[in-house]
PDB file of N, CA and C in Angstrom:
ATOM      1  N   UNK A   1      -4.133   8.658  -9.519  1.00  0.00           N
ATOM      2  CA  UNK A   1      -3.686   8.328  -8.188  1.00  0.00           C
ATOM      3  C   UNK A   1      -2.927   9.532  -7.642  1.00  0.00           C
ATOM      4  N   UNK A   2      -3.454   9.637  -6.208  1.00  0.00           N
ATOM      5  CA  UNK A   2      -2.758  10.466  -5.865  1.00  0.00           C
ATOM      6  C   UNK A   2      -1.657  10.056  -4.450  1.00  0.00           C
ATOM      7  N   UNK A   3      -0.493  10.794  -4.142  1.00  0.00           N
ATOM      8  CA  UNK A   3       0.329  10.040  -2.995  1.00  0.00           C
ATOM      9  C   UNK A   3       0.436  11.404  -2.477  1.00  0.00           C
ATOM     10  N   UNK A   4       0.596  11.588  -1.188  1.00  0.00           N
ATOM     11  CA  UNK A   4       1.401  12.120  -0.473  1.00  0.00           C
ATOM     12  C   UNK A   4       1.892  12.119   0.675  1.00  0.00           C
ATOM     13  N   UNK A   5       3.005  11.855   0.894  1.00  0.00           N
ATOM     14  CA  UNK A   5       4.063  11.707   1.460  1.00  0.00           C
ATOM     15  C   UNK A   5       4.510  12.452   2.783  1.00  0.00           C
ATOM     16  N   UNK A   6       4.513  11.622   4.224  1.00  0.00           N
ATOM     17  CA  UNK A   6       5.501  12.246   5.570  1.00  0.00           C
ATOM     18  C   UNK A   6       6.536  12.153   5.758  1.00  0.00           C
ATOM     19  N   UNK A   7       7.319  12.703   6.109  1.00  0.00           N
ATOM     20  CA  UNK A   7       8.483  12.178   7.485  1.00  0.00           C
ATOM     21  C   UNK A   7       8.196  10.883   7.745  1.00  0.00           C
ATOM     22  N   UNK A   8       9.704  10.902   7.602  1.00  0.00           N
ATOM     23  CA  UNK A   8       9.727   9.290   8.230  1.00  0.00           C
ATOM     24  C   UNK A   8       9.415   9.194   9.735  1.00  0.00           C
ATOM     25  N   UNK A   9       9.642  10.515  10.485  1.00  0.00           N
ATOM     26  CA  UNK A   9       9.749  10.500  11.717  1.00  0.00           C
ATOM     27  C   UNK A   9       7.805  10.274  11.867  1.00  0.00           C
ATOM     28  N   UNK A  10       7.441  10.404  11.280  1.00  0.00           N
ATOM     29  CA  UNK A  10       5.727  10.271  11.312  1.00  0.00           C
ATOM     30  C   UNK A  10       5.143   9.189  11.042  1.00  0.00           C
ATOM     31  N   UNK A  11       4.209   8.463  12.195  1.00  0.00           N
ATOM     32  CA  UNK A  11       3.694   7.217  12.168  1.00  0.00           C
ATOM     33  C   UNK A  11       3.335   7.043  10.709  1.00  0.00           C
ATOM     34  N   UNK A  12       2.765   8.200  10.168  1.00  0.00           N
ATOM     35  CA  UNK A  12       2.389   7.693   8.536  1.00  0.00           C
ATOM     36  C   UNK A  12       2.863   8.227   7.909  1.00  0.00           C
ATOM     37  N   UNK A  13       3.321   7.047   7.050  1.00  0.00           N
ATOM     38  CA  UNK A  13       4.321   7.934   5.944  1.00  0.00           C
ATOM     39  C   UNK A  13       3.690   8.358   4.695  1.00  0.00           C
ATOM     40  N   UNK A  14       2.532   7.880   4.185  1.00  0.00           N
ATOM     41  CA  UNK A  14       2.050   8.231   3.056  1.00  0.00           C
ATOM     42  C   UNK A  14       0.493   7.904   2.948  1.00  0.00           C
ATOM     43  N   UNK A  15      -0.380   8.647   1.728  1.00  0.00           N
ATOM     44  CA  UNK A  15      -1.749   8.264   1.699  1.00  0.00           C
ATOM     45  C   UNK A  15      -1.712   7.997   0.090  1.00  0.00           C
ATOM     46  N   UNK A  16      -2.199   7.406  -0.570  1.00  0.00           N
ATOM     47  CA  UNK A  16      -2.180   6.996  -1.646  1.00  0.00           C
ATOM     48  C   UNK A  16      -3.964   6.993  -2.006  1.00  0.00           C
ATOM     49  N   UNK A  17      -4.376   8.091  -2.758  1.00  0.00           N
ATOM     50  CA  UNK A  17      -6.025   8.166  -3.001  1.00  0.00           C
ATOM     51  C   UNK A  17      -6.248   7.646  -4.803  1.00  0.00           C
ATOM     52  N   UNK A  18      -6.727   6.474  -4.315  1.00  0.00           N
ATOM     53  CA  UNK A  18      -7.401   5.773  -5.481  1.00  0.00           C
ATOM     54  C   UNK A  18      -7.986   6.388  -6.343  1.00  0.00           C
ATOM     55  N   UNK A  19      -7.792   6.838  -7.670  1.00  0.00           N
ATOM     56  CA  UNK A  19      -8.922   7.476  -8.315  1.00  0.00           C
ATOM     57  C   UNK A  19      -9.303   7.047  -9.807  1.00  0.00           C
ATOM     58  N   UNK A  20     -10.631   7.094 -10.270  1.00  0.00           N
ATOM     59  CA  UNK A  20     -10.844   6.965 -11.694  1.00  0.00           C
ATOM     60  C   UNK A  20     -10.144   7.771 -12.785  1.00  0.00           C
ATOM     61  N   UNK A  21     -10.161   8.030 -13.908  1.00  0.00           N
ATOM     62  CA  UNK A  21      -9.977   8.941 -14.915  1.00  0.00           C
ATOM     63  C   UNK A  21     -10.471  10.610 -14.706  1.00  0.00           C
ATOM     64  N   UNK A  22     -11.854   9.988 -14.130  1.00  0.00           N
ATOM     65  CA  UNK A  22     -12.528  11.428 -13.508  1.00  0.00           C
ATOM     66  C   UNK A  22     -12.270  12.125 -12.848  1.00  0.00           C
ATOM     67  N   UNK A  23     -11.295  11.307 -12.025  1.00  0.00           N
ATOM     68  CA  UNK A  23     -10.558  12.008 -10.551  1.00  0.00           C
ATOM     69  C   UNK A  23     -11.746  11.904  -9.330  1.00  0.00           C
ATOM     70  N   UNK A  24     -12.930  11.092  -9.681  1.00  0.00           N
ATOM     71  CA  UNK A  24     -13.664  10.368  -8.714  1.00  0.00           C
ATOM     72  C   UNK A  24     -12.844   9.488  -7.904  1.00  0.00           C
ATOM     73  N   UNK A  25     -12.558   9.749  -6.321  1.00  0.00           N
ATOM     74  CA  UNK A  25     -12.231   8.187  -5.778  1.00  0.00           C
ATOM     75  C   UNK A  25     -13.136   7.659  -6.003  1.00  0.00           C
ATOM     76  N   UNK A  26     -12.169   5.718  -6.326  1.00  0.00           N
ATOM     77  CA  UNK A  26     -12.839   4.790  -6.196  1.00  0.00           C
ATOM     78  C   UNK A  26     -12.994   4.042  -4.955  1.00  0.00           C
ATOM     79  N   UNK A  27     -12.276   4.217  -3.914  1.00  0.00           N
ATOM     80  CA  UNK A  27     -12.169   3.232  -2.841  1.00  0.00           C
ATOM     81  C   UNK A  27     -11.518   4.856  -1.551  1.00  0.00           C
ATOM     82  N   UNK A  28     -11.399   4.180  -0.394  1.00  0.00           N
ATOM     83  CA  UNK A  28     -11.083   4.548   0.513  1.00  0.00           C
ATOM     84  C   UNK A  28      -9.742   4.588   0.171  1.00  0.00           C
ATOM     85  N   UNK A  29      -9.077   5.701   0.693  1.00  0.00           N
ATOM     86  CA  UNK A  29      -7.304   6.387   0.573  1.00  0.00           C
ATOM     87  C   UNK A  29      -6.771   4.740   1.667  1.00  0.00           C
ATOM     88  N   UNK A  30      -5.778   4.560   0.795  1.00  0.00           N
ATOM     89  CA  UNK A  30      -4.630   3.486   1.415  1.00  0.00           C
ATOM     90  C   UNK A  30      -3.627   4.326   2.164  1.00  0.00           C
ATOM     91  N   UNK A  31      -3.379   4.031   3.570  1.00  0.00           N
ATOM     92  CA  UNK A  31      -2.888   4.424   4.697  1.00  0.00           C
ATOM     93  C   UNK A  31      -1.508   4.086   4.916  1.00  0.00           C
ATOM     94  N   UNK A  32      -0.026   3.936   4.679  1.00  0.00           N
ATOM     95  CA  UNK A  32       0.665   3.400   4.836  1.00  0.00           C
ATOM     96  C   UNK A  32       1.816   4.300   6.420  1.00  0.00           C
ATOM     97  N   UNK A  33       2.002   3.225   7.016  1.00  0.00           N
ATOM     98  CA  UNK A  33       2.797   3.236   8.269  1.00  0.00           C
ATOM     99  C   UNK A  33       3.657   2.668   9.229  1.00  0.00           C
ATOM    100  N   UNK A  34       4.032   3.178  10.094  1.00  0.00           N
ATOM    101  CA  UNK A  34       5.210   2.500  10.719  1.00  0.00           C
ATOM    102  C   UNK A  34       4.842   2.293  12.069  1.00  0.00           C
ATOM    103  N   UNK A  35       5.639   1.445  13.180  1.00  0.00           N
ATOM    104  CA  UNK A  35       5.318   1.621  14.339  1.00  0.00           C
ATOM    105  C   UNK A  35       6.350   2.356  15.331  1.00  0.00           C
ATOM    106  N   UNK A  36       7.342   2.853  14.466  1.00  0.00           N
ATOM    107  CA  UNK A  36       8.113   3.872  15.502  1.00  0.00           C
ATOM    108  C   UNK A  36       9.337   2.829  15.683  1.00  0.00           C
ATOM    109  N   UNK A  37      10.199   3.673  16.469  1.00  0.00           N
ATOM    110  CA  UNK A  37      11.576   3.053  16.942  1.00  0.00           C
ATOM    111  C   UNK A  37      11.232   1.739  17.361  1.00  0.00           C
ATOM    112  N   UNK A  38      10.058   1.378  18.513  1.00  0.00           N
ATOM    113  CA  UNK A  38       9.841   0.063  19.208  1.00  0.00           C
ATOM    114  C   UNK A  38       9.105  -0.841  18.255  1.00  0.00           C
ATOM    115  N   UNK A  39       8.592  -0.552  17.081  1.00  0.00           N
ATOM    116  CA  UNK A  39       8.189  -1.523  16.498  1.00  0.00           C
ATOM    117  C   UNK A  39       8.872  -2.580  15.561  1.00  0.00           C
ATOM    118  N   UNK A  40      10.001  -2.468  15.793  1.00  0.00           N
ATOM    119  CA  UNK A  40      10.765  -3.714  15.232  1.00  0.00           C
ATOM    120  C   UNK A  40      10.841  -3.425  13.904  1.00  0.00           C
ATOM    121  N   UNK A  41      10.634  -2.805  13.166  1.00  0.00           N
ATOM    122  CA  UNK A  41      10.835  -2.556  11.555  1.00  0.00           C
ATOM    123  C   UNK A  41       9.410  -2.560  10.894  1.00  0.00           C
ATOM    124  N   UNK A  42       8.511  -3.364  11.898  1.00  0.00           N
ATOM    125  CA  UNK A  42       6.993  -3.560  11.403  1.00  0.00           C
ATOM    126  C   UNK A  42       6.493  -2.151  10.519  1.00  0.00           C
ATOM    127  N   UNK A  43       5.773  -2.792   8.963  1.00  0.00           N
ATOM    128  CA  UNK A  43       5.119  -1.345   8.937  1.00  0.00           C
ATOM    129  C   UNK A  43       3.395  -1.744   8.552  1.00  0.00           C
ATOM    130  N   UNK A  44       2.937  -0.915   8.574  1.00  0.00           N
ATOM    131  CA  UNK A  44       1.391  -1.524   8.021  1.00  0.00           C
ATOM    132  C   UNK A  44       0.033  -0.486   7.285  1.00  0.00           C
ATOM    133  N   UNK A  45      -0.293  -1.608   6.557  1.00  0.00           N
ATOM    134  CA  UNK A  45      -1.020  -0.435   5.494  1.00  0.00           C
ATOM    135  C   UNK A  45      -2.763  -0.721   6.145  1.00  0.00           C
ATOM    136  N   UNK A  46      -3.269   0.766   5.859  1.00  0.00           N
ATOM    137  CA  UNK A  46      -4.746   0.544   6.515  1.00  0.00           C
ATOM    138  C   UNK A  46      -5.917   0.906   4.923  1.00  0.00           C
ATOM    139  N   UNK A  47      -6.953   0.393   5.201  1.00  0.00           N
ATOM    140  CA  UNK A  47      -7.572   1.096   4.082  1.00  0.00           C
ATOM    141  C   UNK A  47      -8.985   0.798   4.720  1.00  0.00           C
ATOM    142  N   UNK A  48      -9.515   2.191   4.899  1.00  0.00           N
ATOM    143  CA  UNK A  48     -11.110   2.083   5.571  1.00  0.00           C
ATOM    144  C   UNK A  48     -11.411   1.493   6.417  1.00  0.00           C
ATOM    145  N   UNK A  49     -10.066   1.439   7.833  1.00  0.00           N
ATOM    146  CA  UNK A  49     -10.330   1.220   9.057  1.00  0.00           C
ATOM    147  C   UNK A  49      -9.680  -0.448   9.043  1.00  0.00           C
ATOM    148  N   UNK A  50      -9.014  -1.317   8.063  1.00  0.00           N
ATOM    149  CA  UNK A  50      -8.913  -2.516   8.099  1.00  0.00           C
ATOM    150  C   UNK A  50      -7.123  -2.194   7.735  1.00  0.00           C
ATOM    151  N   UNK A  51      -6.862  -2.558   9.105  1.00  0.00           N
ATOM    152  CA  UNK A  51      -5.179  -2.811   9.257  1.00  0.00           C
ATOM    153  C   UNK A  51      -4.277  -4.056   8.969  1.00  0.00           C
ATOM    154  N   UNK A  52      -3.290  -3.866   8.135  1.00  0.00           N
ATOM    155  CA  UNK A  52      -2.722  -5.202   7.517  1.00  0.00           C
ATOM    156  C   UNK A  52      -1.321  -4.803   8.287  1.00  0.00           C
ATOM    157  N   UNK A  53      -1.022  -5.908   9.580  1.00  0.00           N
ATOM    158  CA  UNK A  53       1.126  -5.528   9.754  1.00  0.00           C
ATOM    159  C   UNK A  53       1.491  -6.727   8.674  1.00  0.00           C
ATOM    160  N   UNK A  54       2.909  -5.899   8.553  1.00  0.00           N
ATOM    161  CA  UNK A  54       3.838  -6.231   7.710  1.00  0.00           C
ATOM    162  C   UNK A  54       5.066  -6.369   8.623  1.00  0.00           C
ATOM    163  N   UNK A  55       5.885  -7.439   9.349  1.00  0.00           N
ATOM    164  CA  UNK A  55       6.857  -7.860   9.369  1.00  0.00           C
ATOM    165  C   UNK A  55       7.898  -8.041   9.144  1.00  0.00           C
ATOM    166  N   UNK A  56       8.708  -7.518   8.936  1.00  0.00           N
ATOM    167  CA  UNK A  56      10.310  -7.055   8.238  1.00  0.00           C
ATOM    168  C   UNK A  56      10.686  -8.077   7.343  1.00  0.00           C
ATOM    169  N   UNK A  57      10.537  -9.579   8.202  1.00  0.00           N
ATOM    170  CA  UNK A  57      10.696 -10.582   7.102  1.00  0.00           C
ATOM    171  C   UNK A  57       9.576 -11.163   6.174  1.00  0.00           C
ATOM    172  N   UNK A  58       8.773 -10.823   6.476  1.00  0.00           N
ATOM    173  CA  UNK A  58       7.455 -10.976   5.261  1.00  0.00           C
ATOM    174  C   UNK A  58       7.393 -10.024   4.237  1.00  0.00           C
ATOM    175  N   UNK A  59       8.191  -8.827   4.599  1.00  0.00           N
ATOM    176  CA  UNK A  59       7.935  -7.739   3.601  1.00  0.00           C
ATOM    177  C   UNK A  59       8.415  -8.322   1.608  1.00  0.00           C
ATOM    178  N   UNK A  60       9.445  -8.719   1.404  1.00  0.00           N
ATOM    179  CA  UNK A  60      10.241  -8.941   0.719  1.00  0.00           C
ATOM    180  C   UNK A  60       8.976 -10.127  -0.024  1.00  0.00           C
ATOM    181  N   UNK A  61       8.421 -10.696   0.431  1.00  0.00           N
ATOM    182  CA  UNK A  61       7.372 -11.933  -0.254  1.00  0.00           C
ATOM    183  C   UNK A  61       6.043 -10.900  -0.477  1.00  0.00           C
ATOM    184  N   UNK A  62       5.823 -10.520   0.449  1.00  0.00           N
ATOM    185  CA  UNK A  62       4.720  -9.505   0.035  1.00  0.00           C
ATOM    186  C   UNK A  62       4.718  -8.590  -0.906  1.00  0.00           C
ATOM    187  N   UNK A  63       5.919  -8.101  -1.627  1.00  0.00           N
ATOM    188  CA  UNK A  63       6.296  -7.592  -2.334  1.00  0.00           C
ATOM    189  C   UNK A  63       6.304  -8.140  -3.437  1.00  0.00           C
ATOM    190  N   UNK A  64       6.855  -9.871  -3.413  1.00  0.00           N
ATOM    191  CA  UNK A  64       7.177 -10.990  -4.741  1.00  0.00           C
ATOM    192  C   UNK A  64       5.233 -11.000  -5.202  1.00  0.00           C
ATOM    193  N   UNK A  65       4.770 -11.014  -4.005  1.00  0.00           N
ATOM    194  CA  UNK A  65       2.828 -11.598  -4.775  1.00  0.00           C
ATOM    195  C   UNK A  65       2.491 -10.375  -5.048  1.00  0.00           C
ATOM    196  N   UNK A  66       2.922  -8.895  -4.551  1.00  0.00           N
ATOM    197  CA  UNK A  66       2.199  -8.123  -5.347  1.00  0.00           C
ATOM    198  C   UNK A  66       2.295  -7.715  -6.786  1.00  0.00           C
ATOM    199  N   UNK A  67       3.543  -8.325  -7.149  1.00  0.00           N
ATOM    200  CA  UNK A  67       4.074  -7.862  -8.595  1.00  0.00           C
ATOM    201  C   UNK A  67       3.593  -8.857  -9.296  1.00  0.00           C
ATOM    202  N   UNK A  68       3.852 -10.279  -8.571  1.00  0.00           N
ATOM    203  CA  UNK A  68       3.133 -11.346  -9.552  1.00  0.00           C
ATOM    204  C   UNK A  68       2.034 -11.377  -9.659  1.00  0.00           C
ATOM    205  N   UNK A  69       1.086 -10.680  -8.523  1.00  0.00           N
ATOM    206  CA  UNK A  69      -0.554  -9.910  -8.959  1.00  0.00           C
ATOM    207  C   UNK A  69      -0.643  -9.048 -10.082  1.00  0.00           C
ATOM    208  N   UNK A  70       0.567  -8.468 -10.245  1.00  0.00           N
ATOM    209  CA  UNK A  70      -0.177  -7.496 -11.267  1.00  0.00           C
ATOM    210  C   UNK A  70       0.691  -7.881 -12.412  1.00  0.00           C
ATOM    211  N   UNK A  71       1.262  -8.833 -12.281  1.00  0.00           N
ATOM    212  CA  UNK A  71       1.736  -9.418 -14.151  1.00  0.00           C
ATOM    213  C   UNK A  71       0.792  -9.865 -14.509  1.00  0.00           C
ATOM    214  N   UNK A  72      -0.229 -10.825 -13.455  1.00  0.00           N
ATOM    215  CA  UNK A  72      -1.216 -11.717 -13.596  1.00  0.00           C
ATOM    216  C   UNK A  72      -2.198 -11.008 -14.301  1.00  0.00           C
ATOM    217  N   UNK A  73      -2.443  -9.837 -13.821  1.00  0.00           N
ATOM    218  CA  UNK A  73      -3.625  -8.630 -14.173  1.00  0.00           C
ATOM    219  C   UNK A  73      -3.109  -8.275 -15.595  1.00  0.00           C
ATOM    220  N   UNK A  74      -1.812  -7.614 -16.004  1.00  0.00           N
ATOM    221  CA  UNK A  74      -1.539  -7.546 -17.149  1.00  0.00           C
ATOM    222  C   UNK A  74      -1.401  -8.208 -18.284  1.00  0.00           C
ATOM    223  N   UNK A  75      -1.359  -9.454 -17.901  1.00  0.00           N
ATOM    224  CA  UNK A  75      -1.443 -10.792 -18.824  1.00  0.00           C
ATOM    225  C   UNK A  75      -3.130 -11.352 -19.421  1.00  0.00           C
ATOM    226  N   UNK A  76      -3.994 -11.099 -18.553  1.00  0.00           N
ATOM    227  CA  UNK A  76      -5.270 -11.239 -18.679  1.00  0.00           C
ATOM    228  C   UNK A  76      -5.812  -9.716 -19.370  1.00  0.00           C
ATOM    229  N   UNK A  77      -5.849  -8.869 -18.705  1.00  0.00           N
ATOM    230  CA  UNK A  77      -5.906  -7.533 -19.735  1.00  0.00           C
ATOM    231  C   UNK A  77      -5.494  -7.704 -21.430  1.00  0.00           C
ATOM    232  N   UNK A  78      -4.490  -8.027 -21.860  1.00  0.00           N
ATOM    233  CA  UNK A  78      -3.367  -7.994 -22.718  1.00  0.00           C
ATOM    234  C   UNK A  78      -4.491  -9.280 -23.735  1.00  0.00           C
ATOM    235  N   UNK A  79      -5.124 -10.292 -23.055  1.00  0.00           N
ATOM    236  CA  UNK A  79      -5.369 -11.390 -23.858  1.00  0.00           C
ATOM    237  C   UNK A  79      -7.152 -11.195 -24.175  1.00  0.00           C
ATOM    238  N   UNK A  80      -7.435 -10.445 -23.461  1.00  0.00           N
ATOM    239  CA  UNK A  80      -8.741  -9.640 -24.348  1.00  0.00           C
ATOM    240  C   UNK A  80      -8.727  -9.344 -25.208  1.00  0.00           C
TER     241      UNK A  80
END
């Protein structure tokens, strides 16, 4: 995986490029961003043209299912 990182002052703050072992991407680079002073705290992640907002107060739950996604993933991995 690769990240790299803007200014905050920059609608996007980061690109995050998916990759195999090979260093083949697997998927389209994840887009992460903000909407500026007027957007209320909103930030939102894009990946291959498909935009997800995030809500200041949704953030904090969106956060709780992504971790409990990936205990879920590590727990099933683990029992193979």
């Amino acid at each position: 995986m690769t990240i790299t990182e803007f200014y905050g002052s920059e609608p996007v703050t980061a690109v995050i490029n998916l990759e195999a072992d090979t260093g083949e991407a697997v998927s389209a680079p994840i887009v992460i961003g903000h909407y500026g002073p007027n957007g209320g705290g909103e930030i939102w992640l894009d990946q291959g043209g498909h935009r997800v907002q995030c809500m200041p107060a949704h953030f904090k739950d969106l956060m709780k299912q992504l971790k409990r996604a990936h205990r879920i993933a590590q727990d099933m991995k683990e029992a193979e």
